[in-house]
Protein backbone atom coordinates (compact mmCIF):
# COMPACT_ATOMS: atom_id res chain seq x y z
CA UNK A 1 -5.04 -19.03 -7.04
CA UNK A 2 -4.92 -19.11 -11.10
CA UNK A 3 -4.94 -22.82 -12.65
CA UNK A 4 -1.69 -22.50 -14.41
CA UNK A 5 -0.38 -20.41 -10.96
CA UNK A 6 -1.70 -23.22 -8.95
CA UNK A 7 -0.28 -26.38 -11.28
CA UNK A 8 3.59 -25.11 -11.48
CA UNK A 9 2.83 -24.96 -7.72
CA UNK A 10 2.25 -28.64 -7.99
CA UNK A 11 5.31 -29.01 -10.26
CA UNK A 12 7.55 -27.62 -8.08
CA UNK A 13 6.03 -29.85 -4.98
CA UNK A 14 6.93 -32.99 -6.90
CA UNK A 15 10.42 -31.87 -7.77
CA UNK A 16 10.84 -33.14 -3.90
CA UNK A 17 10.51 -36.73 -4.88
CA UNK A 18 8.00 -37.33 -2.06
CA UNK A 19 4.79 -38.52 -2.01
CA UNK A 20 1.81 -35.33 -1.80
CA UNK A 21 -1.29 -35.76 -0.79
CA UNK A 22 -3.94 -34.21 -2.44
CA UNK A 23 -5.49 -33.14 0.44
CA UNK A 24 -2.47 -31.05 1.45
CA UNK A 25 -2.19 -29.76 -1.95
CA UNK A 26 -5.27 -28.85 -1.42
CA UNK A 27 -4.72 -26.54 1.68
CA UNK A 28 -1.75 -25.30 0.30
CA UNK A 29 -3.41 -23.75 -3.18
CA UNK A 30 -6.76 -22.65 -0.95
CA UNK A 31 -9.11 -25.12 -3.02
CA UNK A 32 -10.89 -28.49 -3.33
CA UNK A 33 -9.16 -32.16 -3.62
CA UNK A 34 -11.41 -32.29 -6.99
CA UNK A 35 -10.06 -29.57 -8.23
CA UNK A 36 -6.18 -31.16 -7.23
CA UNK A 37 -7.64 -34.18 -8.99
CA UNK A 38 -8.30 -32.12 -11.95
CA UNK A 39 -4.91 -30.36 -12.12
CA UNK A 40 -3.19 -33.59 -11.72
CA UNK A 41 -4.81 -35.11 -14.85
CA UNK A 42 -4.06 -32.34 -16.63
CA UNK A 43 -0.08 -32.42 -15.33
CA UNK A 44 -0.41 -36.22 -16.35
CA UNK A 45 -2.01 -35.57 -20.07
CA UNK A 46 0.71 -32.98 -20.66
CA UNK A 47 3.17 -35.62 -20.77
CA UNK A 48 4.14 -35.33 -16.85
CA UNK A 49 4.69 -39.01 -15.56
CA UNK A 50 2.71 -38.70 -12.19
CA UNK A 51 2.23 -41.58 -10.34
CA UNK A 52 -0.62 -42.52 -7.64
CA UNK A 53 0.03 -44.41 -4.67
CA UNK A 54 -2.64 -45.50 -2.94
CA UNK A 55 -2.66 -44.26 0.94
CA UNK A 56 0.63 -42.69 0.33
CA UNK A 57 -0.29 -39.46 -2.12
CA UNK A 58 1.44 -38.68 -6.01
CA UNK A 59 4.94 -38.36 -6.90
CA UNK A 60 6.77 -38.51 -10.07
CA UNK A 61 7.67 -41.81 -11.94
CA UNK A 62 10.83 -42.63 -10.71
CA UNK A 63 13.59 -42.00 -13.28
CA UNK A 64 11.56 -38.80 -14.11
CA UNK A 65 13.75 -35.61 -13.67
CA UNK A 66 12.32 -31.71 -14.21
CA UNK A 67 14.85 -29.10 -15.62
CA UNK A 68 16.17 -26.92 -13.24
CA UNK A 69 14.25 -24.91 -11.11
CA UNK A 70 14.77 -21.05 -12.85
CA UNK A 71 13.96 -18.28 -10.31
CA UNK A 72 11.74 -14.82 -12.01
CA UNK A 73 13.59 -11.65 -10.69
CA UNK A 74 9.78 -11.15 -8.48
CA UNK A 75 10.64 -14.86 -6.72
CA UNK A 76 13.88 -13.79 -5.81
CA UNK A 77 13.15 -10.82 -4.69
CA UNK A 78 10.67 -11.90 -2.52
CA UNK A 79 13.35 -14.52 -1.08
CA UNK A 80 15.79 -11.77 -0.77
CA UNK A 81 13.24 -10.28 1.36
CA UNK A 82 12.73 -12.62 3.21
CA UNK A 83 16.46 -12.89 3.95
CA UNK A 84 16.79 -9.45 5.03
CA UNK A 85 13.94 -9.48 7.51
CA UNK A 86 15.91 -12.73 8.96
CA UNK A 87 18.70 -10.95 9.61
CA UNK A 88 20.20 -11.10 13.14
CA UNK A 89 16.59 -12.95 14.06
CA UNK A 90 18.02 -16.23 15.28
CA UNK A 91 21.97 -17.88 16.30
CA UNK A 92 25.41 -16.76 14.82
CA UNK A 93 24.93 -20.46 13.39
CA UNK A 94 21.72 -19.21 11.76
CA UNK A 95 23.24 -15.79 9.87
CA UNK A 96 25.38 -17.45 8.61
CA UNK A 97 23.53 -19.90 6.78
CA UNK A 98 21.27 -16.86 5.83
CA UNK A 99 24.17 -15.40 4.55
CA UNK A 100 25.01 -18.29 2.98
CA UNK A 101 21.57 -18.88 1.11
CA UNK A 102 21.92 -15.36 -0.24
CA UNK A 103 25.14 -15.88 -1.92
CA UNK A 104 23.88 -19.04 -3.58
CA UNK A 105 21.17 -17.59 -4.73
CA UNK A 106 22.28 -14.47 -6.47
CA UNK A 107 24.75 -16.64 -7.77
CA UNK A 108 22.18 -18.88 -9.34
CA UNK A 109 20.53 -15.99 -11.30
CA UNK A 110 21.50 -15.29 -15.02
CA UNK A 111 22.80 -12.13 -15.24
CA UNK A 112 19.50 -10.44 -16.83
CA UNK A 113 17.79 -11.68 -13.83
CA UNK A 114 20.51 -10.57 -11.56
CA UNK A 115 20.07 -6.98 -13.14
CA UNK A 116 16.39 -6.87 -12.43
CA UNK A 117 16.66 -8.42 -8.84
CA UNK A 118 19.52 -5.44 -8.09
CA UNK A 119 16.92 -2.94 -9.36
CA UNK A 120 13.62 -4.35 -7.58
CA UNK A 121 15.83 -5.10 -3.96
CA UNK A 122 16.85 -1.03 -4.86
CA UNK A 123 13.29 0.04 -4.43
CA UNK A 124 11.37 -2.29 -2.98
CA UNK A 125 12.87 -3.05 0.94
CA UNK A 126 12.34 -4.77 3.57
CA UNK A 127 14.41 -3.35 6.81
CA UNK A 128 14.15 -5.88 9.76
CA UNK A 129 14.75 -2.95 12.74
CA UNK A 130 13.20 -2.40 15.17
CA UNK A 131 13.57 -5.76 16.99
CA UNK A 132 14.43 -7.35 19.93
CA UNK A 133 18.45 -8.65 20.23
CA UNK A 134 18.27 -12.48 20.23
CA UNK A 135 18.57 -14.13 23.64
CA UNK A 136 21.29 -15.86 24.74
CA UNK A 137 19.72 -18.90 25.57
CA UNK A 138 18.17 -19.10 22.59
CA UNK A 139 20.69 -21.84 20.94
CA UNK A 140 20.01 -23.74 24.32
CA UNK A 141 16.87 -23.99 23.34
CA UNK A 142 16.77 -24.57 19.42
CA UNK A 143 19.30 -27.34 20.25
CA UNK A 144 16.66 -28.87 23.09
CA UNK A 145 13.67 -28.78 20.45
CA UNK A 146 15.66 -30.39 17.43
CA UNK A 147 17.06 -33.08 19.69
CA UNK A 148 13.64 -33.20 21.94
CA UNK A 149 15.99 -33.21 25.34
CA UNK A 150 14.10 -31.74 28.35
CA UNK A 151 15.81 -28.46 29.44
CA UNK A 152 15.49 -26.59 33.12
CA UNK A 153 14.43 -22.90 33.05
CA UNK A 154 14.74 -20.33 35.43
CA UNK A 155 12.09 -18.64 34.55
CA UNK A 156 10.47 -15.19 35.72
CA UNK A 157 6.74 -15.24 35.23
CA UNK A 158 4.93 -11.83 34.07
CA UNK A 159 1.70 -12.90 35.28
CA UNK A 160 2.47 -13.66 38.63
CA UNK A 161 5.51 -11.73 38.74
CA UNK A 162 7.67 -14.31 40.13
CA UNK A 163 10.77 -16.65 39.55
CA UNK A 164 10.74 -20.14 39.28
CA UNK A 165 13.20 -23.32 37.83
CA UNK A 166 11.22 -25.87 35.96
CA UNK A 167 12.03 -28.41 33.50
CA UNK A 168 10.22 -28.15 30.24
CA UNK A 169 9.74 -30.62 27.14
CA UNK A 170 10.45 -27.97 24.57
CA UNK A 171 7.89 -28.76 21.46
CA UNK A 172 7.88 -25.28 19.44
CA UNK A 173 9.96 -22.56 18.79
CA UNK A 174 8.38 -19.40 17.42
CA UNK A 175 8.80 -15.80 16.76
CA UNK A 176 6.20 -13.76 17.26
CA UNK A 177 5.05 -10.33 19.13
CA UNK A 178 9.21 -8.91 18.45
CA UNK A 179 10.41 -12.37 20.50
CA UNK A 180 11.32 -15.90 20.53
CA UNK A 181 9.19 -18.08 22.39
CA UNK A 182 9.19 -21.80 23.49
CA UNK A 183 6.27 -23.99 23.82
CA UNK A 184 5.88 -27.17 25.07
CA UNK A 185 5.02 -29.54 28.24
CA UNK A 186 5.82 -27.60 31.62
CA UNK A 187 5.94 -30.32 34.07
CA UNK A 188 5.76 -28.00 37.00
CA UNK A 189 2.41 -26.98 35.81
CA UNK A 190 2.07 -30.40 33.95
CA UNK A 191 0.46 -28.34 31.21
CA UNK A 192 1.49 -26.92 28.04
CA UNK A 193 2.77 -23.43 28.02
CA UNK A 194 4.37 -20.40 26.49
CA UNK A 195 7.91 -19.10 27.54
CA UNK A 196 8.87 -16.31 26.30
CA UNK A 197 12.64 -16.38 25.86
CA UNK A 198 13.20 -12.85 27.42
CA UNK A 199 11.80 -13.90 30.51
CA UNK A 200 14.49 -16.71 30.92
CA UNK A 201 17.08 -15.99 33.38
CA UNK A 202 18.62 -19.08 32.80
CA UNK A 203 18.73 -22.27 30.58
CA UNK A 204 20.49 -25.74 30.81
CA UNK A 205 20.14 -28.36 28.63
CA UNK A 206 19.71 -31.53 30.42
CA UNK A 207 20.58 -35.35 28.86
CA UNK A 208 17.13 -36.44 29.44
CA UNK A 209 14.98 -37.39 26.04
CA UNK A 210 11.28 -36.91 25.81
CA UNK A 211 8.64 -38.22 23.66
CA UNK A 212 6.83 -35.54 21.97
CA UNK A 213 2.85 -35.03 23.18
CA UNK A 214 0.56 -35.62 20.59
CA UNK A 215 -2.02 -32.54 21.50
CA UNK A 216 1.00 -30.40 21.78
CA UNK A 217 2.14 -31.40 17.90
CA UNK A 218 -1.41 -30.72 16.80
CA UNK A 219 -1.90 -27.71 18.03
CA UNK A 220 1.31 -25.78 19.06
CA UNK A 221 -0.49 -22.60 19.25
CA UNK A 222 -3.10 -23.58 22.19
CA UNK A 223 -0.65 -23.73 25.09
CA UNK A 224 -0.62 -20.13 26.04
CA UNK A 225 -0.63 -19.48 30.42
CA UNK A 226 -4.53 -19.70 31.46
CA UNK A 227 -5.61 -16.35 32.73
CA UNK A 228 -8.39 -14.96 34.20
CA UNK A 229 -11.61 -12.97 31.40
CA UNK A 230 -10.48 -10.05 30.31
CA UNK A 231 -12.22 -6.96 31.89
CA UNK A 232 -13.74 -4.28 29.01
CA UNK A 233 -11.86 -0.69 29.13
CA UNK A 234 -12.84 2.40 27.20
CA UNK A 235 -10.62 4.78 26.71
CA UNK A 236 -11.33 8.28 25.54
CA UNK A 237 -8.87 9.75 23.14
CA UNK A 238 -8.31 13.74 22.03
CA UNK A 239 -9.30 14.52 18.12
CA UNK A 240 -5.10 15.38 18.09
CA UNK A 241 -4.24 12.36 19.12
CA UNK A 242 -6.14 9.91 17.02
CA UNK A 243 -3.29 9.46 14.04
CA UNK A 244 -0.88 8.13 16.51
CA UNK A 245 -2.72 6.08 18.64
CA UNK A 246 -4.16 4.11 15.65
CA UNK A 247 -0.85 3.52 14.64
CA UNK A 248 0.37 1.59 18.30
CA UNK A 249 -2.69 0.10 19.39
CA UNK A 250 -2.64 -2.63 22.45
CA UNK A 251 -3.04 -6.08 22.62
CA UNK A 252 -6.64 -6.55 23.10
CA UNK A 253 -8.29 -3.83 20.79
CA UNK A 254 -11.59 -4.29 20.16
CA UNK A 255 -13.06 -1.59 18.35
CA UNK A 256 -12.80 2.49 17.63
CA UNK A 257 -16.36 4.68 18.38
CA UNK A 258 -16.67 7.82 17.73
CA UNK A 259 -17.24 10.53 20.49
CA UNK A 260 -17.60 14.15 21.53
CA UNK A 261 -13.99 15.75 20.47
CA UNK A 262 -12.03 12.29 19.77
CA UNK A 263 -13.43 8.61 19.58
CA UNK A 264 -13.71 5.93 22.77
CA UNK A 265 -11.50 2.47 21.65
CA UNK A 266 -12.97 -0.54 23.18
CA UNK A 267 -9.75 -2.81 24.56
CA UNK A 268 -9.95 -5.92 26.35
CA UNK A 269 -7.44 -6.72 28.88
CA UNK A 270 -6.27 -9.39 30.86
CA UNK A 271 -3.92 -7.17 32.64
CA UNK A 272 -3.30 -3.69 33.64
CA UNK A 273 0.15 -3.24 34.00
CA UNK A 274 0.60 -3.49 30.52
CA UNK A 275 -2.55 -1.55 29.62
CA UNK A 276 -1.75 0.97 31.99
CA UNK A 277 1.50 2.55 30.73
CA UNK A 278 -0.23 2.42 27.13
CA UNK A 279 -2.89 4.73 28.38
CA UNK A 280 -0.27 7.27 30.67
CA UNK A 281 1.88 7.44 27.43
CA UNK A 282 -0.95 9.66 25.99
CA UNK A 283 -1.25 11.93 28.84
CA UNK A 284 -4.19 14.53 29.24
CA UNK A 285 -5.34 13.82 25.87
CA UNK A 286 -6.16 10.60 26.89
CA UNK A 287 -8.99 10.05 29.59
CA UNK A 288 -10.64 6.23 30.90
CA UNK A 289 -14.02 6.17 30.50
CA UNK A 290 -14.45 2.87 32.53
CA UNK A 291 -14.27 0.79 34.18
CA UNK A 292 -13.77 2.75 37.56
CA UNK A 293 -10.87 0.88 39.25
CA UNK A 294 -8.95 1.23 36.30
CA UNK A 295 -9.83 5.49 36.05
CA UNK A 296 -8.69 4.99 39.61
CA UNK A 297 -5.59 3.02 38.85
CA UNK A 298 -4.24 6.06 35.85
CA UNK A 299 -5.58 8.75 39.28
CA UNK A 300 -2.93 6.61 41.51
CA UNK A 301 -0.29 6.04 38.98
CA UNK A 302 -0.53 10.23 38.40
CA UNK A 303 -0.30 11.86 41.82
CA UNK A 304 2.57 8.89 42.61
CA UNK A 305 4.56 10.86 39.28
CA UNK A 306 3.83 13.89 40.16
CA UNK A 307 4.98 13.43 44.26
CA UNK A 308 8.33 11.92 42.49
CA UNK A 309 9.19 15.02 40.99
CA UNK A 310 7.75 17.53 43.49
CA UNK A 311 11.32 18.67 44.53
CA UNK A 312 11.98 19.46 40.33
């Protein structure tokens, strides 16, 4: 990030009125706390009344107010995106504060700005379909993690393919991978896990409170359902059908080689019924290499399709 990119940065932090640590700063803006250190003396020798507060971080002298913040037509377009790709994405609660947002900010804009924004939202989109309908429970469950109450899912398992109810300290909610999932403390498998929210058959909201676990809050990503090592499959793929299956690849890609008439991709799975369909979907102009059992699995899958329509 450019110094004068990287000190309005700062700026606009301490418009908040709350302490910043340089350190954080420092993460944000992708450089050193010296350098922070550096950008703050230079805030401070420009005549901006930045104080230090030891253990605590820098904030401005109270008293101290910045002019209004004034948006460029690229910053609101890029919030405008933003908007659009959140559309639909979470509760009826949720579009309409999106909606809300928007109006405010457009209204904000001087009309030059306004004319710009119109003309850069005109050719520059960002359309948020394709995606998955939000579930129903999912207000259930944004309520439960603001409010930290435990709530009981009925909940049906991919891995094992089963259904079961267990109550669940909801930590996290994230969307990722075209759906909404929960993380947090599963105290049927008194570990942290993942829930994905299309999986839940059912959600209740119970009255009990929990108190948050710290190596949950550190690392909200880490709490995924252990599995077994992944197995290696190559799969052989037609010349013809390289453009396309580049663009949908599966979870687990490795690597493309290159082969006799096509290339081999590398994938490693953790589970074949959802590598299996990807590999059907190409039909003859896809072939497994290895390992066996999963050649044999396509073999199986095959003759089963083609007994189904033997009467066609």
């Amino acid at each position: 990030m450019k110094q004068m990119d990287r000190q309005l940065l700062i700026l606009n932090r301490l418009r908040a009125e709350r302490p910043l640590r340089a350190i954080d700063l420092a993460e944000e803006c992708e450089c050193s706390v010296r350098t922070i250190y550096r950008d703050i003396d230079a805030l401070s020798a420009a005549g901006i009344p930045v104080a230090a507060m030891p253990g605590e971080g820098y904030r401005l002298v109270d008293g101290f107010h910045l002019p209004p913040i004034a948006f460029s037509a690229e910053e609101a377009a890029q919030l405008m995106r933003g908007a659009e790709l959140a559309r639909d994405l979470g509760t009826a609660e949720q579009e309409d504060a999106r909606r809300s947002a928007t109006a405010k900010l457009e209204a904000a804009l001087p009309e030059s700005t306004f004319s710009e924004l119109a003309r850069l939202r005109e050719r520059v989109r960002a359309e948020p379909w394709p995606r998955r309908l939000p579930s129903k429970w999912l207000g259930v469950l944004l309520e439960a993690t603001l409010s930290d109450r435990v709530v009981r899912l009925r909940y049906h398992s991919f891995r094992g393919d089963e259904v079961t109810e267990r109550d669940v300290e909801p930590h996290h909610l994230s969307y990722y991978a075209v759906d909404w999932h929960v993380r947090g403390y599963c105290r049927l498998r008194e570990e942290g896990r993942d829930f994905r929210l299309a999986r839940i058959q059912h959600a209740e909201l119970l009255d009990e409170r929990f108190e948050r676990r710290a190596q949950l809050m550190e690392s909200p990503g880490e709490v995924a359902e252990p599995r077994d090592p992944p197995i290696e499959v190559r799969v052989w793929f037609a010349d013809s059908m390289l453009p396309w299956v580049r663009e949908e690849l599966p979870y687990g890609f490795v690597e493309e080689e290159p082969a006799e008439g096509g290339a081999v991709f590398l994938v490693e799975s953790h589970d074949q019924r959802r590598l299996l369909p990807w590999i059907l979907r190409w039909g003859a102009a896809a072939r497994v290499v290895s390992p066996p059992e999963i050649a044999s699995a396509i073999r199986a899958e095959s003759e089963a399709m083609l007994r189904s329509y033997a009467g066609a």
